[in-house]
PDB file of N, CA and C in Angstrom:
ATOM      1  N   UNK A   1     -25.443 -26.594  -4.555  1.00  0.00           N
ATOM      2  CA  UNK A   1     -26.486 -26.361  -5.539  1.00  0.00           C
ATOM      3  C   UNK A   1     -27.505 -25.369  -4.959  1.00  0.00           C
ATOM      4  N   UNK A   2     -27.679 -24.161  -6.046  1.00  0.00           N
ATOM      5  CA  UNK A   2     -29.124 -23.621  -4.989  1.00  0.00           C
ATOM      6  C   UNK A   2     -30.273 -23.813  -5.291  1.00  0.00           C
ATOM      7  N   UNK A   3     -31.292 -23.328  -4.654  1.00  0.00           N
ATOM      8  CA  UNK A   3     -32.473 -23.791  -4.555  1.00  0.00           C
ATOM      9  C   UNK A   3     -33.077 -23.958  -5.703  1.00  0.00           C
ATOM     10  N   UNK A   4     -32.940 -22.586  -6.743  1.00  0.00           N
ATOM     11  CA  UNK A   4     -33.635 -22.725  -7.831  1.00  0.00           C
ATOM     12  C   UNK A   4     -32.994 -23.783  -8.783  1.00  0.00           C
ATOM     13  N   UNK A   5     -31.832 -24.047  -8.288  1.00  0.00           N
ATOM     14  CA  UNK A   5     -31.902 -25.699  -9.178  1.00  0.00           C
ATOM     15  C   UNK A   5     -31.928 -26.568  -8.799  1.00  0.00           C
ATOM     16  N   UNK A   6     -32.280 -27.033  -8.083  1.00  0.00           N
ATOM     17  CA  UNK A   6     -33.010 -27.684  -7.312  1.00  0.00           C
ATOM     18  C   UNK A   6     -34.592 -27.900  -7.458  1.00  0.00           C
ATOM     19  N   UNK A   7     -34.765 -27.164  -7.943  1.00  0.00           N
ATOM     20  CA  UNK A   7     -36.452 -26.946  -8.445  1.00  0.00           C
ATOM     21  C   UNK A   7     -36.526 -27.224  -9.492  1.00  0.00           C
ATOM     22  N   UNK A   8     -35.479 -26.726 -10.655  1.00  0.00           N
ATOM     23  CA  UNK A   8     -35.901 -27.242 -11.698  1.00  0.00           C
ATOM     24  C   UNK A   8     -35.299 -28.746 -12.233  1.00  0.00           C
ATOM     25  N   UNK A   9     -34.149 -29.094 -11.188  1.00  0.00           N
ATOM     26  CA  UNK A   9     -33.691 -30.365 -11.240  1.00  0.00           C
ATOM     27  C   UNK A   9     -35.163 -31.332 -10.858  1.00  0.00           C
ATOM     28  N   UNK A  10     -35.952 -30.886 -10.258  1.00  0.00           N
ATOM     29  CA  UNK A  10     -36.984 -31.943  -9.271  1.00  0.00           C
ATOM     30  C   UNK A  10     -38.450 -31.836 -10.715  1.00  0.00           C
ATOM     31  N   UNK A  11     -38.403 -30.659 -11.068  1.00  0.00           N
ATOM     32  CA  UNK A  11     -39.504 -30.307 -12.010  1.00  0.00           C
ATOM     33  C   UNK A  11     -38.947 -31.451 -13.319  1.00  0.00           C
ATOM     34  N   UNK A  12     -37.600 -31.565 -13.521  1.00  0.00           N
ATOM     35  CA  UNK A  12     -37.590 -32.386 -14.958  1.00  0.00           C
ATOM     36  C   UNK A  12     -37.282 -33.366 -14.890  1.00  0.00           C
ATOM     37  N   UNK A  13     -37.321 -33.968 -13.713  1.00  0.00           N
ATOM     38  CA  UNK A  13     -37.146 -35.268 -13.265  1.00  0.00           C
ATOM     39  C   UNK A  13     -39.157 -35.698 -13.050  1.00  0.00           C
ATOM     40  N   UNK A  14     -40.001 -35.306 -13.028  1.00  0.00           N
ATOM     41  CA  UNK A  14     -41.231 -35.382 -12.849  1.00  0.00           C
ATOM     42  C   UNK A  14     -41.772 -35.494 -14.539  1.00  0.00           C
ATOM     43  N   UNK A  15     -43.353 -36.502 -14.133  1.00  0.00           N
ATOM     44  CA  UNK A  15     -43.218 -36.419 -15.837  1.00  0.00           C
ATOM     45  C   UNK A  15     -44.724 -35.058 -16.009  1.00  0.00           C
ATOM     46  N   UNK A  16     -45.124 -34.375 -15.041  1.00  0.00           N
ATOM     47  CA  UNK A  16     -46.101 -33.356 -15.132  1.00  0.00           C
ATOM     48  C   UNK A  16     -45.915 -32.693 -14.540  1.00  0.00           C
ATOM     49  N   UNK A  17     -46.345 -31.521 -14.495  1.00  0.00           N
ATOM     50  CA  UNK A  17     -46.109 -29.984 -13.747  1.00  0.00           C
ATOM     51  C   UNK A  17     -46.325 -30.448 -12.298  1.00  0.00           C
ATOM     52  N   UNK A  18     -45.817 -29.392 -11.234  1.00  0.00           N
ATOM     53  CA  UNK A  18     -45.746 -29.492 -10.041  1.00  0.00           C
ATOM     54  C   UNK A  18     -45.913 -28.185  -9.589  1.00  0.00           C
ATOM     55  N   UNK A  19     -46.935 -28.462  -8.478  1.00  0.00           N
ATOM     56  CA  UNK A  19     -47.572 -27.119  -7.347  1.00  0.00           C
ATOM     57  C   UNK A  19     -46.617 -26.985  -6.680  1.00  0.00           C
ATOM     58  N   UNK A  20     -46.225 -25.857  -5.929  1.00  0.00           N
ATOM     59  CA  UNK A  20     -44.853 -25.402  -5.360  1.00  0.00           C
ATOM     60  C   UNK A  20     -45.011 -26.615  -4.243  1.00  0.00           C
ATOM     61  N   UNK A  21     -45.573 -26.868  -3.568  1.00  0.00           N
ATOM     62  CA  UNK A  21     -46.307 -27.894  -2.633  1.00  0.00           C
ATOM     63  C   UNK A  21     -45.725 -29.353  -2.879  1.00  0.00           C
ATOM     64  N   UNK A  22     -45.911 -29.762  -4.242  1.00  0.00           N
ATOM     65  CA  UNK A  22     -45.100 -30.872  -4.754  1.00  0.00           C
ATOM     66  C   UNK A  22     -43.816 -30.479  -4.620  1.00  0.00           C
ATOM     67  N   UNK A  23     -43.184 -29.737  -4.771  1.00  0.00           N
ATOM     68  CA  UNK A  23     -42.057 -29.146  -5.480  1.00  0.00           C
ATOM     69  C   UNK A  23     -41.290 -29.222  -3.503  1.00  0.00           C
ATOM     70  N   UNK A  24     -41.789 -28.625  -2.865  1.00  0.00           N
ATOM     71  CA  UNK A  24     -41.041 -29.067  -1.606  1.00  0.00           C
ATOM     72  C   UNK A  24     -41.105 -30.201  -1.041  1.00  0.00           C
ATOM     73  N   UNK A  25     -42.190 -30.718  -1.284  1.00  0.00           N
ATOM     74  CA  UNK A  25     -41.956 -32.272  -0.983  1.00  0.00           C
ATOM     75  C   UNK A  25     -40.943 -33.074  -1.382  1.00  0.00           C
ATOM     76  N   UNK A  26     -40.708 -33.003  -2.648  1.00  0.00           N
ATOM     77  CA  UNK A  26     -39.512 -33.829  -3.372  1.00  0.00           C
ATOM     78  C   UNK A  26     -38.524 -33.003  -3.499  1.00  0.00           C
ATOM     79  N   UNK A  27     -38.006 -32.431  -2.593  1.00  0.00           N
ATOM     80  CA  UNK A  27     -36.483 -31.752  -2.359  1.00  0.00           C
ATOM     81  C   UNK A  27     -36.334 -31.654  -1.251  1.00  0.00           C
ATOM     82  N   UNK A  28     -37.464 -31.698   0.220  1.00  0.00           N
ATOM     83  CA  UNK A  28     -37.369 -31.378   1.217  1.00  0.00           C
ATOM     84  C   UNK A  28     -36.856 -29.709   1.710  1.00  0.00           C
ATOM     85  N   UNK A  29     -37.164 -28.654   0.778  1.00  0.00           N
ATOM     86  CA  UNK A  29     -36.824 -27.593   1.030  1.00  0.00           C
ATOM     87  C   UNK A  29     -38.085 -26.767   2.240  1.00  0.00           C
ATOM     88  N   UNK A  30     -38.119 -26.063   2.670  1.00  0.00           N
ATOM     89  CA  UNK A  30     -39.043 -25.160   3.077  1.00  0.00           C
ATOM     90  C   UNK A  30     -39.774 -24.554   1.864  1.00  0.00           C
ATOM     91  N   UNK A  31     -40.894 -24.480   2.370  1.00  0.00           N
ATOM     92  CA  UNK A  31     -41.844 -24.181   1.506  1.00  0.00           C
ATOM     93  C   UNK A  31     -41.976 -22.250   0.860  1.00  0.00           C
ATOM     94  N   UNK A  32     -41.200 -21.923   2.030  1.00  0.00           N
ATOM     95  CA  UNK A  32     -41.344 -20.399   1.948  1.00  0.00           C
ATOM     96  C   UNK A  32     -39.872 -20.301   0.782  1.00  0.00           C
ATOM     97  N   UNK A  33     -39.292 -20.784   1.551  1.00  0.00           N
ATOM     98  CA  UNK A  33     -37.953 -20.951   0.427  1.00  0.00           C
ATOM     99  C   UNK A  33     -38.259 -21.086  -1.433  1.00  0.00           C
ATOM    100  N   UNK A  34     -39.021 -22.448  -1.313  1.00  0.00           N
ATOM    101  CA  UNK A  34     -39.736 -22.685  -2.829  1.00  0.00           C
ATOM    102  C   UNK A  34     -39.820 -21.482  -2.949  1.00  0.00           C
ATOM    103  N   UNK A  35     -41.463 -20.817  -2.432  1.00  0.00           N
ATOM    104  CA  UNK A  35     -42.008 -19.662  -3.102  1.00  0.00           C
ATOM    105  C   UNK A  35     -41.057 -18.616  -3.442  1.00  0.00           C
ATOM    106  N   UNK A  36     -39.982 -18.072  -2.317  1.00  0.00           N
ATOM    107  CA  UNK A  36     -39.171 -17.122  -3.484  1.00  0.00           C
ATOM    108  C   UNK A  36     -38.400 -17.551  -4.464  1.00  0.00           C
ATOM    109  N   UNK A  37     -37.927 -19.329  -4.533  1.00  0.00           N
ATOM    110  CA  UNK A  37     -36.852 -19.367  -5.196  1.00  0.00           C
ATOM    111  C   UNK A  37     -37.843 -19.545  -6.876  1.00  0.00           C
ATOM    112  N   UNK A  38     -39.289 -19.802  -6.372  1.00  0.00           N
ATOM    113  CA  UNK A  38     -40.284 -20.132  -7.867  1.00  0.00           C
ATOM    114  C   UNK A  38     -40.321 -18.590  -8.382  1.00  0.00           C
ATOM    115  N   UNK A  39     -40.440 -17.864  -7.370  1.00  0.00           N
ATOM    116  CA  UNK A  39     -41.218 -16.189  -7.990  1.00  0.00           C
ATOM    117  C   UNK A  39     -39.726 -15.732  -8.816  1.00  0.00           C
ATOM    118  N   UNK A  40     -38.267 -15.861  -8.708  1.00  0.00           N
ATOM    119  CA  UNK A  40     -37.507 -15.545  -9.351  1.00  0.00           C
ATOM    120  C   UNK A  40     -37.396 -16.153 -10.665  1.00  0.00           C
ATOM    121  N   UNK A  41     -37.715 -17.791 -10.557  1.00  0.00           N
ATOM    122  CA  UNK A  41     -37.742 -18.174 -11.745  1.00  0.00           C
ATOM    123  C   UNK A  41     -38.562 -17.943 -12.614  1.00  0.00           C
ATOM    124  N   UNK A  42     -39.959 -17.454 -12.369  1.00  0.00           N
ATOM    125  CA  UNK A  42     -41.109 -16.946 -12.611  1.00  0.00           C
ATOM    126  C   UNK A  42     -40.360 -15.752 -13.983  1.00  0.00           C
ATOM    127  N   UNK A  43     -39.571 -15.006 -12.855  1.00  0.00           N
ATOM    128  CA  UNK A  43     -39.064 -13.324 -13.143  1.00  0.00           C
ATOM    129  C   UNK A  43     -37.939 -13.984 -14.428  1.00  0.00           C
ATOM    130  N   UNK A  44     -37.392 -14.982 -14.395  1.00  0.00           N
ATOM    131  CA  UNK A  44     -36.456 -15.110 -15.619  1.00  0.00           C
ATOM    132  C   UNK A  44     -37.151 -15.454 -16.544  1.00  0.00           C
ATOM    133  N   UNK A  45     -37.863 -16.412 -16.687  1.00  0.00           N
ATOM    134  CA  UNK A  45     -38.705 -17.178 -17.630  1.00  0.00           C
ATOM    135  C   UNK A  45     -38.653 -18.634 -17.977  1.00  0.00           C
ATOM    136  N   UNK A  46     -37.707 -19.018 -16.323  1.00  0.00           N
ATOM    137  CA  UNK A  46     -37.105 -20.546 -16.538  1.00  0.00           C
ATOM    138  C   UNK A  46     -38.328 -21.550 -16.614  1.00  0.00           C
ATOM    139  N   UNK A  47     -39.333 -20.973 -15.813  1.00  0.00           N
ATOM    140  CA  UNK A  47     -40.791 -21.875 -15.501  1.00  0.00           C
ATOM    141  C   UNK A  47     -41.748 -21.450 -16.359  1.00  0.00           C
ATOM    142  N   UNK A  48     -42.879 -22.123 -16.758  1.00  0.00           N
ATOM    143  CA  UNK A  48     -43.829 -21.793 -16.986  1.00  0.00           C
ATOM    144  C   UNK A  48     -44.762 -22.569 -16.323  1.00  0.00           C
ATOM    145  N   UNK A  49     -46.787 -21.885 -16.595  1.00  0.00           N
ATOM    146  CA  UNK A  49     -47.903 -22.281 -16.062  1.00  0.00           C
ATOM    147  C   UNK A  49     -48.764 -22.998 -16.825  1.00  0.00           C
ATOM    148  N   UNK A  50     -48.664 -24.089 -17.144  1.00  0.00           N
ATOM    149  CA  UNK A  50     -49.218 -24.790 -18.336  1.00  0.00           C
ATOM    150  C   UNK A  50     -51.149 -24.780 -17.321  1.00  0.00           C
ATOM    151  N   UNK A  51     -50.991 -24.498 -16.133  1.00  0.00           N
ATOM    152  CA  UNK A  51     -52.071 -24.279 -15.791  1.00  0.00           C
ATOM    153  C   UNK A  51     -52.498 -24.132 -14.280  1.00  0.00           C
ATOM    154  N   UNK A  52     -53.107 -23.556 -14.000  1.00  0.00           N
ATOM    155  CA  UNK A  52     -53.297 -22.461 -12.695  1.00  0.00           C
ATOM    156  C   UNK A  52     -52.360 -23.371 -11.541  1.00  0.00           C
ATOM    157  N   UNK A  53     -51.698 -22.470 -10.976  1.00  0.00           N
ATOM    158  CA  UNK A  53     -50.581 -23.205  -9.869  1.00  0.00           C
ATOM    159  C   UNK A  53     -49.970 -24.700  -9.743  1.00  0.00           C
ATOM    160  N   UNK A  54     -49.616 -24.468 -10.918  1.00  0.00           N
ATOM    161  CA  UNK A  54     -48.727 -25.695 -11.517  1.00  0.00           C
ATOM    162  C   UNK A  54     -47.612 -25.186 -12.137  1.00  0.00           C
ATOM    163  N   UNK A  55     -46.289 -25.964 -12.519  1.00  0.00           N
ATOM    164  CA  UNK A  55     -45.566 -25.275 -12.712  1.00  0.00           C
ATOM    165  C   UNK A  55     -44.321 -26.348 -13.563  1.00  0.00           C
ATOM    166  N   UNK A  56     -43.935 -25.536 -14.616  1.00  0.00           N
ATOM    167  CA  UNK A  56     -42.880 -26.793 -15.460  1.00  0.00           C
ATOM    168  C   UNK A  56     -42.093 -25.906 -15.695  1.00  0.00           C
ATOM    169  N   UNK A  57     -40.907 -26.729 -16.090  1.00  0.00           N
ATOM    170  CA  UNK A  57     -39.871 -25.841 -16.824  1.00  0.00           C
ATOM    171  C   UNK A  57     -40.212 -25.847 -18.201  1.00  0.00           C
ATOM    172  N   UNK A  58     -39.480 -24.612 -18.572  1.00  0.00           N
ATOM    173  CA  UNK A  58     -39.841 -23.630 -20.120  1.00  0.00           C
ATOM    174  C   UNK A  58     -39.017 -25.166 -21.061  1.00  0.00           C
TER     175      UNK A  58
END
């Protein structure tokens, strides 16, 4: 599985948005990892910002 699903597997399993911060906690990924695997999803439109550095799926 890669990372970015992994992120959004962990995001819709949560019942509110998650700071990339949350988001490695509950996958145990590296944190630097998150940030590029969030900024791509960012770039598709899989995530959205329901509010400042928080983060849900679309």
């Amino acid at each position: 599985m890669e990372v970015t699903e992994k992120i959004i597997e962990a995001m819709k399993k949560s019942a509110q948005p998650m700071s990339a911060g949350q988001v490695a906690d509950a996958t145990g990924i590296d944190r630097k990892e998150i940030d590029k695997a969030m900024k791509v999803l960012k770039k598709e439109e899989k995530i959205v910002s329901p509010k400042r550095c928080y983060w849900e799926p679309k």
